[in-house]
N, C-alpha and C. Protein backbone atom coordinates (compact mmCIF):
# COMPACT_ATOMS: atom_id res chain seq x y z
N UNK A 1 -27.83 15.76 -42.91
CA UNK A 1 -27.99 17.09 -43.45
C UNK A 1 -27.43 18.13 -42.48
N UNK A 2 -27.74 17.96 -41.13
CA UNK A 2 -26.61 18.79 -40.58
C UNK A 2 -25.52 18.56 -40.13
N UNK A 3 -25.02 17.28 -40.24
CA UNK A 3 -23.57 17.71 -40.43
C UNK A 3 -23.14 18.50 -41.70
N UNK A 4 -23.91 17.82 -43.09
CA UNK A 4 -23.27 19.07 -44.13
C UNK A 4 -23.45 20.34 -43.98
N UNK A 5 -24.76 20.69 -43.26
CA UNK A 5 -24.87 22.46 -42.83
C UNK A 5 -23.62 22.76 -42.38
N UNK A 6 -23.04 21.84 -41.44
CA UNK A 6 -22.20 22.43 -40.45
C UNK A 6 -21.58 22.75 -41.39
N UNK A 7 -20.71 21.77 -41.67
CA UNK A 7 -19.29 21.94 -42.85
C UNK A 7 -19.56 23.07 -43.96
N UNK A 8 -21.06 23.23 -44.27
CA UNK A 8 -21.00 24.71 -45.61
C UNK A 8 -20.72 25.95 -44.60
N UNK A 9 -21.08 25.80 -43.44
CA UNK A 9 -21.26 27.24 -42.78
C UNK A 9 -19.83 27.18 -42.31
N UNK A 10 -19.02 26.68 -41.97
CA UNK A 10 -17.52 26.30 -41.99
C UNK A 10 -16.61 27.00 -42.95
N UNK A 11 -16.91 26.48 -43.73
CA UNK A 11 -16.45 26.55 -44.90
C UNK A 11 -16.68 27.82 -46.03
N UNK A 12 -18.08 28.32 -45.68
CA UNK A 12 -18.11 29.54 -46.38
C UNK A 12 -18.11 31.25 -45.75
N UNK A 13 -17.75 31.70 -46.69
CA UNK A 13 -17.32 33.01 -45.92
C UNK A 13 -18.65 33.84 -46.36
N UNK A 14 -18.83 34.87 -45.55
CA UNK A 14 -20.22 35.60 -45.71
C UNK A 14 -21.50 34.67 -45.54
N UNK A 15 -22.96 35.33 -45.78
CA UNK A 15 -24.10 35.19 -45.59
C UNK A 15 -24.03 33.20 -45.95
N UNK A 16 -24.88 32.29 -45.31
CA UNK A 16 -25.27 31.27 -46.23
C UNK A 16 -26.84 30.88 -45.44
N UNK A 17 -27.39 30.26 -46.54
CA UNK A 17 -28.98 30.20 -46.27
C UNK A 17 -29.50 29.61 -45.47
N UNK A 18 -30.30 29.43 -44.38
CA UNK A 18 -30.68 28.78 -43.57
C UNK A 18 -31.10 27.81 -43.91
N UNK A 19 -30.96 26.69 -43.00
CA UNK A 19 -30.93 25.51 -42.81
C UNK A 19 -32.45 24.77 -43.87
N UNK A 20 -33.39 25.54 -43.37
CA UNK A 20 -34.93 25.56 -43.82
C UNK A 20 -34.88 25.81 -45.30
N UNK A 21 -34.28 27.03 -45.77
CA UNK A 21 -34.13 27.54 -47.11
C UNK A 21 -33.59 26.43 -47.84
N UNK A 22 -32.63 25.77 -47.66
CA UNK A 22 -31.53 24.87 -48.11
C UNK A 22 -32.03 23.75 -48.44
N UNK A 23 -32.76 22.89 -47.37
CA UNK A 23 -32.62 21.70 -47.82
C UNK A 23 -34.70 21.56 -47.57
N UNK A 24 -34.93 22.42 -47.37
CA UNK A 24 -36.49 22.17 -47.84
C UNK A 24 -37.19 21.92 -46.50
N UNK A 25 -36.39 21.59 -45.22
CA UNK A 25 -37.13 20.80 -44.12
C UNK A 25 -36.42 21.51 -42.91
N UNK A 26 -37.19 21.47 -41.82
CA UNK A 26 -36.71 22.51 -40.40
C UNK A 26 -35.49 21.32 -39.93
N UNK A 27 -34.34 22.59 -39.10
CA UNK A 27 -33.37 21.73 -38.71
C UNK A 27 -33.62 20.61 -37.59
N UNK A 28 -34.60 20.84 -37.19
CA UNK A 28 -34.86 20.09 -35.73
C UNK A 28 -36.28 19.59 -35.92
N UNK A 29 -36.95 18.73 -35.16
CA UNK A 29 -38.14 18.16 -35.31
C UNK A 29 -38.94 17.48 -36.27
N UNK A 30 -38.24 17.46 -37.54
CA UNK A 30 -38.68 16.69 -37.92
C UNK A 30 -37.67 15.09 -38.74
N UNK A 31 -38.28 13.95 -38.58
CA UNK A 31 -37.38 12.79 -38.96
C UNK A 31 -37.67 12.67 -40.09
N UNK A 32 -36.19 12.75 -41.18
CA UNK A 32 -36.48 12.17 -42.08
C UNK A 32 -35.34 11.14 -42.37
N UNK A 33 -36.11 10.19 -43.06
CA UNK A 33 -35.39 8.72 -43.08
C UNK A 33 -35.49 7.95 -44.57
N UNK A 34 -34.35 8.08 -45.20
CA UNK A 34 -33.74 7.25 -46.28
C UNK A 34 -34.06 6.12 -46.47
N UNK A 35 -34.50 5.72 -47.44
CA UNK A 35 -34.41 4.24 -48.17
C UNK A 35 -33.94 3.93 -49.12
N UNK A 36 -33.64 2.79 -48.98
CA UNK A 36 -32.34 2.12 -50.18
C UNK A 36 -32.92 0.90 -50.45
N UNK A 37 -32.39 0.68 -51.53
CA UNK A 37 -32.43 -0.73 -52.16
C UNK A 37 -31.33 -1.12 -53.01
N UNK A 38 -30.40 -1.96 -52.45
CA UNK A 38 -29.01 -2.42 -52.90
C UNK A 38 -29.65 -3.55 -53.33
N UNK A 39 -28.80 -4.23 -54.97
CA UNK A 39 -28.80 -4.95 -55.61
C UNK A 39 -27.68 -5.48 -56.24
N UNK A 40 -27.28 -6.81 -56.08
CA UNK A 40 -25.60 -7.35 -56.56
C UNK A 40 -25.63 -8.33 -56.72
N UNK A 41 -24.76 -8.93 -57.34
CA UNK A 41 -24.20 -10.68 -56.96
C UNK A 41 -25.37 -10.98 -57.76
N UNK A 42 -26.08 -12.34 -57.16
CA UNK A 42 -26.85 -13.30 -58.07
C UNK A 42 -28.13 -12.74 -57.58
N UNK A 43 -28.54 -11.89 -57.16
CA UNK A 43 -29.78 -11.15 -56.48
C UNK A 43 -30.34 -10.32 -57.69
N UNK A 44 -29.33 -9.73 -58.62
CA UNK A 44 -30.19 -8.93 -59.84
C UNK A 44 -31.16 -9.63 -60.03
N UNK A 45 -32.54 -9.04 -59.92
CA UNK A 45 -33.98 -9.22 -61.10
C UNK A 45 -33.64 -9.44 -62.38
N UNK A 46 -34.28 -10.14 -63.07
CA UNK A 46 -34.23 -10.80 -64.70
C UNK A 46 -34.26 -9.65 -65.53
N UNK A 47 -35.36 -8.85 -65.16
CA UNK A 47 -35.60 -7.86 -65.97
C UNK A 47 -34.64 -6.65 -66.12
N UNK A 48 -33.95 -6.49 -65.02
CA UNK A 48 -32.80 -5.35 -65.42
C UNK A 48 -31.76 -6.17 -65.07
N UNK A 49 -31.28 -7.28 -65.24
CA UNK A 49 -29.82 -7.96 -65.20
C UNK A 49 -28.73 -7.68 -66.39
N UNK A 50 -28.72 -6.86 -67.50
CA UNK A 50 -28.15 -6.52 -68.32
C UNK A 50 -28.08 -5.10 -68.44
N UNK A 51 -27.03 -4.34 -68.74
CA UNK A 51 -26.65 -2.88 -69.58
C UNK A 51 -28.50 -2.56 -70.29
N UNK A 52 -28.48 -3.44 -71.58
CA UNK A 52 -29.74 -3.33 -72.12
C UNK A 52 -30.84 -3.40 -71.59
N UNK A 53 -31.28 -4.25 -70.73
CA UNK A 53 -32.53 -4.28 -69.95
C UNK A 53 -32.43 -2.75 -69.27
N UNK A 54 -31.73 -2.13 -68.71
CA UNK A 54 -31.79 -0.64 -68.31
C UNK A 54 -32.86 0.30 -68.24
N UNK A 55 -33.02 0.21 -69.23
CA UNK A 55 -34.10 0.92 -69.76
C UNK A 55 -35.59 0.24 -69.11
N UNK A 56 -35.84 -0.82 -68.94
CA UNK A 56 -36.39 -0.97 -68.24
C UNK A 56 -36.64 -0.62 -66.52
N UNK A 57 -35.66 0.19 -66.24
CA UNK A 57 -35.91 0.40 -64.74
C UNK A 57 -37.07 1.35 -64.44
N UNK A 58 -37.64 1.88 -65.56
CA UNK A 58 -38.71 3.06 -65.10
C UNK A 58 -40.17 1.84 -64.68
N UNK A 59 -40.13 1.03 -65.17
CA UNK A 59 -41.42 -0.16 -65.04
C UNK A 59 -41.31 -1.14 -63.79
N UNK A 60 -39.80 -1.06 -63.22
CA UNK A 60 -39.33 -1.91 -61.95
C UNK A 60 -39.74 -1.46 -60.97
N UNK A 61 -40.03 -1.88 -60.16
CA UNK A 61 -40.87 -1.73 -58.52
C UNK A 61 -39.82 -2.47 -57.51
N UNK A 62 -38.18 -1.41 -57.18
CA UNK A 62 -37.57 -2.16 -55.85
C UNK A 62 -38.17 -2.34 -54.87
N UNK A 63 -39.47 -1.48 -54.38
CA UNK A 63 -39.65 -1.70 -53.17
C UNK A 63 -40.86 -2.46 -53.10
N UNK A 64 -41.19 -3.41 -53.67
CA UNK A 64 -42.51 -3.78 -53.87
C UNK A 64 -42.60 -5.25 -52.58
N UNK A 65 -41.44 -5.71 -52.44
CA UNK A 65 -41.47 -5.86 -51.15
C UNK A 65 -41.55 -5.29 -49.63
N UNK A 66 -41.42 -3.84 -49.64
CA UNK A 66 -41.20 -3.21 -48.63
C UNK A 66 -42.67 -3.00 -48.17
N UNK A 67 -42.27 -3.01 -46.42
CA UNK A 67 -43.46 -2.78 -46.22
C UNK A 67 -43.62 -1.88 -45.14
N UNK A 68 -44.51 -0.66 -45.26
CA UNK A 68 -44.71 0.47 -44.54
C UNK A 68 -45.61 0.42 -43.59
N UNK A 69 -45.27 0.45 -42.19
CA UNK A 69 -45.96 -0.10 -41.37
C UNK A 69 -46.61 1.71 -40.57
N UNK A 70 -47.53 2.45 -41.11
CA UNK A 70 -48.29 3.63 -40.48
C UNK A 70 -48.70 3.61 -39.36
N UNK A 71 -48.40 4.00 -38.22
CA UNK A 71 -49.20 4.39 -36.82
C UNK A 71 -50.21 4.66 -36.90
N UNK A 72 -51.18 4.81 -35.52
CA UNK A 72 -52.18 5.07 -35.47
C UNK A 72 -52.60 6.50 -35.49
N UNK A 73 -53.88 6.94 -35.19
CA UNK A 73 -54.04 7.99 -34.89
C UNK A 73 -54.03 8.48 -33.62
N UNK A 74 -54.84 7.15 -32.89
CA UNK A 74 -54.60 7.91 -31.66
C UNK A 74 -54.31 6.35 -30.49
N UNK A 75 -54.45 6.14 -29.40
CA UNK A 75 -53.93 5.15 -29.00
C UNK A 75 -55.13 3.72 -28.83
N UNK A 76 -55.04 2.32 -29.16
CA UNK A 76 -55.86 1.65 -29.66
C UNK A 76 -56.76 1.41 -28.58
N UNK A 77 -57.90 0.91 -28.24
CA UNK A 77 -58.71 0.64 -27.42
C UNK A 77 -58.22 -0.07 -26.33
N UNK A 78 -58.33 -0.16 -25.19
CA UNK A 78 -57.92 -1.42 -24.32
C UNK A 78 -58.68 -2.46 -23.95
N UNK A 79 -59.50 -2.01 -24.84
CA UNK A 79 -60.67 -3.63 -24.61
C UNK A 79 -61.36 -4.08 -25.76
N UNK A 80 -60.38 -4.04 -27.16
CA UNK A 80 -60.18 -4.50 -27.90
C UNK A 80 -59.49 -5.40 -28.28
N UNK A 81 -58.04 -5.64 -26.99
CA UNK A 81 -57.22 -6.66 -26.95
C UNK A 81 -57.13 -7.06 -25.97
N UNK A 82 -56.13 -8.31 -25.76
CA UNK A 82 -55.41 -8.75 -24.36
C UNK A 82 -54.90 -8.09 -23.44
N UNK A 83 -55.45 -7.56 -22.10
CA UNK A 83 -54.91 -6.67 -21.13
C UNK A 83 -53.21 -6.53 -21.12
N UNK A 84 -52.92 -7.90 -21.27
CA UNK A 84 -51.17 -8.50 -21.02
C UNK A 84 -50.47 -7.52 -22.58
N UNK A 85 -51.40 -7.46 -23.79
CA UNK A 85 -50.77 -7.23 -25.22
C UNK A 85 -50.86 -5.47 -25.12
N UNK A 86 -51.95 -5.27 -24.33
CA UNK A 86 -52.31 -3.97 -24.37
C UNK A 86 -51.03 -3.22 -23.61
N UNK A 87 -50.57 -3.69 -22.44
CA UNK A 87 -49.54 -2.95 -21.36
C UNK A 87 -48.38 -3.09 -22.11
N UNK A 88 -48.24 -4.51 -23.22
CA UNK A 88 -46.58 -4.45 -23.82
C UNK A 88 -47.01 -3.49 -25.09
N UNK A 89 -48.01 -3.14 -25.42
CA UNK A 89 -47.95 -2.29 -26.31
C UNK A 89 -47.87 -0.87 -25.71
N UNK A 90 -47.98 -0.06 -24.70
CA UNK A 90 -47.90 0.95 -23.53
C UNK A 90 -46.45 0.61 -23.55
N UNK A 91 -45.92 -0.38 -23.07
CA UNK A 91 -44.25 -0.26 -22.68
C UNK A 91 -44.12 -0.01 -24.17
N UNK A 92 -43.88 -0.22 -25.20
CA UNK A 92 -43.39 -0.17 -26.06
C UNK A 92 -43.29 0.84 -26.79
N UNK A 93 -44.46 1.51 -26.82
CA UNK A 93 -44.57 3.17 -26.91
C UNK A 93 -43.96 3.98 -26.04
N UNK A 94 -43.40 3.58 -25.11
CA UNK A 94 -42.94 4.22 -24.08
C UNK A 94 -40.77 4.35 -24.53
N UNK A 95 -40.96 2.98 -25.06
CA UNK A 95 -39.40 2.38 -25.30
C UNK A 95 -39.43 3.26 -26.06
N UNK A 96 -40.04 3.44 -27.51
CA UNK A 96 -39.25 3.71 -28.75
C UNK A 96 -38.81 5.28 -28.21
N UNK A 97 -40.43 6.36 -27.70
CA UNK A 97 -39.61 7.67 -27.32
C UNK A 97 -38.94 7.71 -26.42
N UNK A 98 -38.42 7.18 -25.83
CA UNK A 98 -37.16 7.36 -24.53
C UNK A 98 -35.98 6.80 -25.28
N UNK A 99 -35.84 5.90 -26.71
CA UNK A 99 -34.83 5.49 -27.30
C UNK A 99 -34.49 6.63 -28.72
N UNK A 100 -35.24 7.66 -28.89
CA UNK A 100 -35.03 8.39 -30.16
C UNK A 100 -35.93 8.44 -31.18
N UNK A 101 -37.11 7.24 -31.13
CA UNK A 101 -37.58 6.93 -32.24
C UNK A 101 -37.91 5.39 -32.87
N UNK A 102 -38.10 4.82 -33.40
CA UNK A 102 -38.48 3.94 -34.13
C UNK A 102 -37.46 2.92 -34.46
N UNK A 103 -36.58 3.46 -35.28
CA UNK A 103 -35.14 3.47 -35.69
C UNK A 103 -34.12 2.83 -34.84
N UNK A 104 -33.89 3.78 -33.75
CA UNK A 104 -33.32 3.58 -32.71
C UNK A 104 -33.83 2.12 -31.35
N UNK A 105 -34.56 2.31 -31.21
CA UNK A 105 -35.64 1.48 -31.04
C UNK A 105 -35.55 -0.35 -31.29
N UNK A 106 -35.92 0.52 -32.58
CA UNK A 106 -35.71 -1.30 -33.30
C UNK A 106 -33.96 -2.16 -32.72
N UNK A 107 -33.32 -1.19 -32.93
CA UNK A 107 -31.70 -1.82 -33.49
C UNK A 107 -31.25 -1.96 -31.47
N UNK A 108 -32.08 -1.23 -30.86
CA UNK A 108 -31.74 -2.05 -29.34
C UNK A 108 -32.47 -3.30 -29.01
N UNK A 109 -33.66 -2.88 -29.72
CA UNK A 109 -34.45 -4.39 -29.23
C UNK A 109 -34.05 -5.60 -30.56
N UNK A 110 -33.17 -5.56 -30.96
CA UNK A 110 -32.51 -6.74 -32.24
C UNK A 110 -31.66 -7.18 -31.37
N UNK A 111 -31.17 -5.90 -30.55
CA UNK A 111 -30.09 -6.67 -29.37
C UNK A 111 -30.41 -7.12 -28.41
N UNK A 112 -31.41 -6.60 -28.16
CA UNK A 112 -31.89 -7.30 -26.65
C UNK A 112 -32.51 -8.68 -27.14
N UNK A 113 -33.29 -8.76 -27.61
CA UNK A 113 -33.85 -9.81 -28.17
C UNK A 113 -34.10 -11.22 -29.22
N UNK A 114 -32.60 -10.97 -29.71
CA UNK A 114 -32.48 -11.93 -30.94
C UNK A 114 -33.23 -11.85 -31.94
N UNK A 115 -32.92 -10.61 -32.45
CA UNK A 115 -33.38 -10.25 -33.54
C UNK A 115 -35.18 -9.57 -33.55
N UNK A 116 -35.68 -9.65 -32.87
CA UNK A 116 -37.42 -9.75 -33.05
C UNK A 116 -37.49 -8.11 -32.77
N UNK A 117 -36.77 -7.19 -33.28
CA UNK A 117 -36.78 -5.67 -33.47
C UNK A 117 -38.29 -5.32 -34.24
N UNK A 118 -38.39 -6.12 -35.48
CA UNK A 118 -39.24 -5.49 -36.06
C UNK A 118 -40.57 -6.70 -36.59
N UNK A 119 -40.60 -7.53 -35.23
CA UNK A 119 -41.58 -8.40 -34.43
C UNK A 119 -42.74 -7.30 -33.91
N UNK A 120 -41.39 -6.83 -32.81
CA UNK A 120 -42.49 -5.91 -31.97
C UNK A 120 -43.23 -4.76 -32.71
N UNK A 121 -42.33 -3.82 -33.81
CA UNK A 121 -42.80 -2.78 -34.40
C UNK A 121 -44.04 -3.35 -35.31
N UNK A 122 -44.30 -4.47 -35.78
CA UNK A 122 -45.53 -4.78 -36.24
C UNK A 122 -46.58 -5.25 -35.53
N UNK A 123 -46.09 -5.99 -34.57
CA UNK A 123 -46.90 -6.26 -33.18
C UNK A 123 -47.62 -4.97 -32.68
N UNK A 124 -47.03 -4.00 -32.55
CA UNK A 124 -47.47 -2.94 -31.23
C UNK A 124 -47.35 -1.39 -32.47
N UNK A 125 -47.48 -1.57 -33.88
CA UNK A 125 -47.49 -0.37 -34.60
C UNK A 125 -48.57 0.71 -34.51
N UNK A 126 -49.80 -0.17 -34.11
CA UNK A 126 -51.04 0.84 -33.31
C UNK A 126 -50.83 1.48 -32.13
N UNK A 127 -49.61 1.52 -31.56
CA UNK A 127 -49.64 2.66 -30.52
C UNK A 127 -48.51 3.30 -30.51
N UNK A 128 -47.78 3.44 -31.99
CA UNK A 128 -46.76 4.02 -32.18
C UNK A 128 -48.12 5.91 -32.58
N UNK A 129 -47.44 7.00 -32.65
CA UNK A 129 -48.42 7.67 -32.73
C UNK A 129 -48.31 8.21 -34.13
N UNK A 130 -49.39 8.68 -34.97
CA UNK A 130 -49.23 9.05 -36.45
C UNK A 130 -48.19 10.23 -36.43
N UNK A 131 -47.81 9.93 -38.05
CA UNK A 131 -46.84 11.25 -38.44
C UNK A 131 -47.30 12.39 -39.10
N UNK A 132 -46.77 13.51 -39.42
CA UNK A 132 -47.46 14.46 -39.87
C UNK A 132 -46.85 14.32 -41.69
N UNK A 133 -45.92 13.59 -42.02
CA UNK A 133 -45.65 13.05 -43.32
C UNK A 133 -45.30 11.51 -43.40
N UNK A 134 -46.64 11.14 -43.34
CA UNK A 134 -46.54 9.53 -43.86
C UNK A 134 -46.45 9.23 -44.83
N UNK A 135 -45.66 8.40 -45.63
CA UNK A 135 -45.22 8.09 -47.08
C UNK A 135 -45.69 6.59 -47.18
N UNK A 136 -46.03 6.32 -48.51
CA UNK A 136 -46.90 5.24 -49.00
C UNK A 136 -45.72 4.59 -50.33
N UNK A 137 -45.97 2.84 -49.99
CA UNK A 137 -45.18 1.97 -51.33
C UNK A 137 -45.28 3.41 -52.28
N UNK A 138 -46.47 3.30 -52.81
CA UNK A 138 -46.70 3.75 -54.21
C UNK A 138 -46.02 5.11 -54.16
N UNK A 139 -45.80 5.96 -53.36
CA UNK A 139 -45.67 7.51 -53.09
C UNK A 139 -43.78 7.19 -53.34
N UNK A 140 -43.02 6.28 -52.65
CA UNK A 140 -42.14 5.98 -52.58
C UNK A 140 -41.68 5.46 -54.01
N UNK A 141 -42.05 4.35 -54.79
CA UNK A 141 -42.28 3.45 -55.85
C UNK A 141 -42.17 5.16 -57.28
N UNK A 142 -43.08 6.17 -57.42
CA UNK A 142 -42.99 7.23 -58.00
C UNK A 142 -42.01 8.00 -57.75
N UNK A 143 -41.67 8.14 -56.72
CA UNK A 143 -40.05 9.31 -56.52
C UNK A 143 -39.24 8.39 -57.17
N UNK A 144 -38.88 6.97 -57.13
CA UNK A 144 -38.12 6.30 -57.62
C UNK A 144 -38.18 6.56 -58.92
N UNK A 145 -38.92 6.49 -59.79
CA UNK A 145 -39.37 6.26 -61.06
C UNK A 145 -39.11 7.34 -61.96
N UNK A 146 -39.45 8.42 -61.39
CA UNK A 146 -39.29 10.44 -61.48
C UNK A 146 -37.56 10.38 -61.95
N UNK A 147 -36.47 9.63 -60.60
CA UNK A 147 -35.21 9.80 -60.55
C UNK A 147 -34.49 8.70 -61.59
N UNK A 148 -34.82 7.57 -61.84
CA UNK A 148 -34.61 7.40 -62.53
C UNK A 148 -34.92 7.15 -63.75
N UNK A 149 -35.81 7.66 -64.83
CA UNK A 149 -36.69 8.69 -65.82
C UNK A 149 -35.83 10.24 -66.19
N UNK A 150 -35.30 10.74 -64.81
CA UNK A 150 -34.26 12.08 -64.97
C UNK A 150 -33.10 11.66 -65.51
N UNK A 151 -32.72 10.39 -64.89
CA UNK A 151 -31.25 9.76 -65.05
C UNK A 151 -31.06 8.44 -66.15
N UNK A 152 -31.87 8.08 -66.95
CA UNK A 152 -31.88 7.90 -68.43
C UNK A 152 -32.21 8.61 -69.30
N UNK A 153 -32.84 10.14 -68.89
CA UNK A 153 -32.93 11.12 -69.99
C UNK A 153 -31.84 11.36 -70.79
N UNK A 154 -31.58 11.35 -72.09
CA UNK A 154 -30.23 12.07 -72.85
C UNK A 154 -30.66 13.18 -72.65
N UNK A 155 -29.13 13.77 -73.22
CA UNK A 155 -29.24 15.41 -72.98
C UNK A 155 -30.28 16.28 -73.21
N UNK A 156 -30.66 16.56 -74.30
CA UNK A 156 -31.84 17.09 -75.00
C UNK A 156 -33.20 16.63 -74.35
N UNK A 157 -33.45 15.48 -73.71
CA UNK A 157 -34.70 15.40 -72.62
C UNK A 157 -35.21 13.89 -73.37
N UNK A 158 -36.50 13.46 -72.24
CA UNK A 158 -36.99 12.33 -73.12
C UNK A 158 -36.24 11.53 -73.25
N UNK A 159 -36.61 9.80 -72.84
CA UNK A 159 -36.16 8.67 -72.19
C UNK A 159 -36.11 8.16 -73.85
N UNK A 160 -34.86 8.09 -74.84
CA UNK A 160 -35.03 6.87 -75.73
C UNK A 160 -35.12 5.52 -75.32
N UNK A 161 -35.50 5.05 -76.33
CA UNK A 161 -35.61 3.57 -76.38
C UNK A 161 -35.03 2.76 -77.38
């Protein structure tokens, strides 16, 4: 999103709206992070594998495998676990903010480690620290549903069948 800021404010001549106004969210501080669900090849679901089944996508659940792993609130007890699990969970909280984030995070320790990126993030997710917009399957599963419900509407409104 800000690279496209950049390029509108580039690109347009006179006043254009701040960053905040525009896209709903402050330019700095806060992460927001995309999800996808690509589907192809012999991987289509039964239920929408055809033109006709389509219509069925408002009842489909892509992410019903996904799984949202929430931080804590605050940092977990230390004598609730293994002294040894407790300090790699301390380093590890320590890794992700000195790496950017979560994100960032993961995709060094896939390299460092042969893959076990998101080993550790379920391992040590209690001392990652809570967000101030945590999103839920179901919260996620409904925006989906909203967009595409908009995007089988015909013109005139209302999903035929």
């Amino acid at each position: 999103m800000r690279h496209q800021y950049g390029l509108l404010k580039r690109r347009t001549k006179g006043p254009v709206q701040s960053f905040d106004e525009l896209y709903g969210y402050p330019e700095r501080g806060l992460v927001v992070t995309r999800v996808e669900r690509q589907i192809g090849g012999s991987r289509v679901p039964g239920e929408i594998a055809t033109v006709g089944e389509l219509a069925n996508l408002p009842g489909f659940d892509p992410f019903k495998s996904l799984e949202i792993l929430l931080p804590s609130a605050g940092e977990p007890d230390p004598e609730s676990m293994d002294f040894s699990a407790y300090l790699q969970g301390l380093g590890f909280q320590d890794f992700v903010a000195k790496h950017g984030g979560v994100q960032n995070a993961v995709r060094l320790a896939n390299k460092l480690s042969n893959g076990n990126g998101a080993r550790f993030v379920k391992k040590f997710s209690s001392f990652l620290t809570s967000t101030a917009f945590p999103i839920t399957q179901e919260q996620l599963c409904n925006s989906y549903r909203e967009s595409v419900l908009k995007q089988l509407a015909p013109a005139g409104g209302g999903v035929e069948r």
